[in-house]
Protein backbone atom coordinates (compact mmCIF):
# COMPACT_ATOMS: atom_id res chain seq x y z
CA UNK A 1 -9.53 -0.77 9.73
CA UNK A 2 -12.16 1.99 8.76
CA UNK A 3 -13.60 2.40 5.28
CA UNK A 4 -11.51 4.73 3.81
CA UNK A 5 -8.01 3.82 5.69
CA UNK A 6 -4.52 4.22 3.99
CA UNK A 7 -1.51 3.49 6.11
CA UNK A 8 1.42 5.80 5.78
CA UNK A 9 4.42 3.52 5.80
CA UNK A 10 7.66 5.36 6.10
CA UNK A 11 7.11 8.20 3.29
CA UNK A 12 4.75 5.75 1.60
CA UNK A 13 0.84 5.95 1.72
CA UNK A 14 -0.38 2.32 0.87
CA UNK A 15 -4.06 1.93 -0.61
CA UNK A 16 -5.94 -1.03 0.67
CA UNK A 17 -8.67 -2.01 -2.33
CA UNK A 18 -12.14 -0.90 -1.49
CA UNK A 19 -11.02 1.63 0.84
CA UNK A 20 -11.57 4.62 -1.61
CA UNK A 21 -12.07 7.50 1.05
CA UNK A 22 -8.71 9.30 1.64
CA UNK A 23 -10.46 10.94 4.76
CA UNK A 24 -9.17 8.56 6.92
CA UNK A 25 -4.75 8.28 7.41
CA UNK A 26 -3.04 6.41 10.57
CA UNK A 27 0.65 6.50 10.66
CA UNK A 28 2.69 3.79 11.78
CA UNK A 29 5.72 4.48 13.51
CA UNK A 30 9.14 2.69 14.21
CA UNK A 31 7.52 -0.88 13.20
CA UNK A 32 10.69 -3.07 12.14
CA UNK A 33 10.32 -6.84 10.80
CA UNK A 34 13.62 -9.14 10.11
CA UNK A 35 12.87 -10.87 7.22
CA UNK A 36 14.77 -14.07 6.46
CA UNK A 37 14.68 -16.36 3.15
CA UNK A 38 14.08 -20.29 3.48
CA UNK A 39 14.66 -22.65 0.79
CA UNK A 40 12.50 -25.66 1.01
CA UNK A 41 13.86 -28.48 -1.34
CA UNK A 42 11.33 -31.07 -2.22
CA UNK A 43 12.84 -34.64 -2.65
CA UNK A 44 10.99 -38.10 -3.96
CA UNK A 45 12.75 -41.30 -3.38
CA UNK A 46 13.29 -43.44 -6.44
CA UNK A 47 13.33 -46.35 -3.87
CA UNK A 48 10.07 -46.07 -2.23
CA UNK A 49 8.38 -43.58 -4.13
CA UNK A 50 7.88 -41.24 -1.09
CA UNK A 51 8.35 -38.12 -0.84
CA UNK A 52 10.17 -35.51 2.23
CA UNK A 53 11.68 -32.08 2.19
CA UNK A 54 14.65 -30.52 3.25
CA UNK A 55 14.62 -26.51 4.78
CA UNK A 56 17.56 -24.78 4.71
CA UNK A 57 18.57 -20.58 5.18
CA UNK A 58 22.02 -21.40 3.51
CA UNK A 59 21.59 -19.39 0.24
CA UNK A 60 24.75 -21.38 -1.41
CA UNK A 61 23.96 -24.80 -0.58
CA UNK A 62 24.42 -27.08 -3.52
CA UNK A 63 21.66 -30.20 -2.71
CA UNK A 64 23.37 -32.35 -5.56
CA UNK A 65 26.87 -32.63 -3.47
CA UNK A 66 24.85 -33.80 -0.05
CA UNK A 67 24.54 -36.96 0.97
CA UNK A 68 20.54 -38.12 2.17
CA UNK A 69 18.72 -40.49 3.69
CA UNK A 70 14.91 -41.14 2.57
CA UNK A 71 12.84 -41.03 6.24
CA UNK A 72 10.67 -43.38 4.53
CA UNK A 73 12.94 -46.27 3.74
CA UNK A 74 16.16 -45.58 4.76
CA UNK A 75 17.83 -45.54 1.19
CA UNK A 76 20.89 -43.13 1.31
CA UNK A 77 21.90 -41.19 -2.06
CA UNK A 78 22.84 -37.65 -3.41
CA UNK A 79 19.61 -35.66 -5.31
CA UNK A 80 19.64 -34.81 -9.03
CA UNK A 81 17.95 -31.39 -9.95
């Protein structure tokens, strides 16, 4: 991108820092991104002391009702916020 770029997004123009010139404008046309939301949950076994994670897109899921297994040492339990 040139010294002096701005990008007009939409009906937007969108400043980049150190890019001061307004001389410069590209437009970008019909760009379209899905965006989707992961929720990592970060677990520690009180059995082993190691640690794993657990990715999930399910907005609603309530980790304290599941039922895990550590990877580590096999110790099965439910997870306590």
């Amino acid at each position: 991108m040139a010294e002096g770029t701005r990008l007009l997004i939409g009906r937007a123009f969108v400043a980049f820092p150190g890019f001061e010139s307004q001389s410069h404008c590209h437009y970008i046309n019909n760009i379209m991104f899905k965006a989707v939301k992961e929720t990592i949950w970060h677990l520690t076994c009180t059995n082993c002391k190691n640690w794993f994670t657990y990715a999930t897109m399910e907005e609603k899921l309530c980790i304290e009702r599941m039922q895990l297994h550590c990877p580590h040492c096999g110790k099965k339990g439910s997870a306590k916020k």
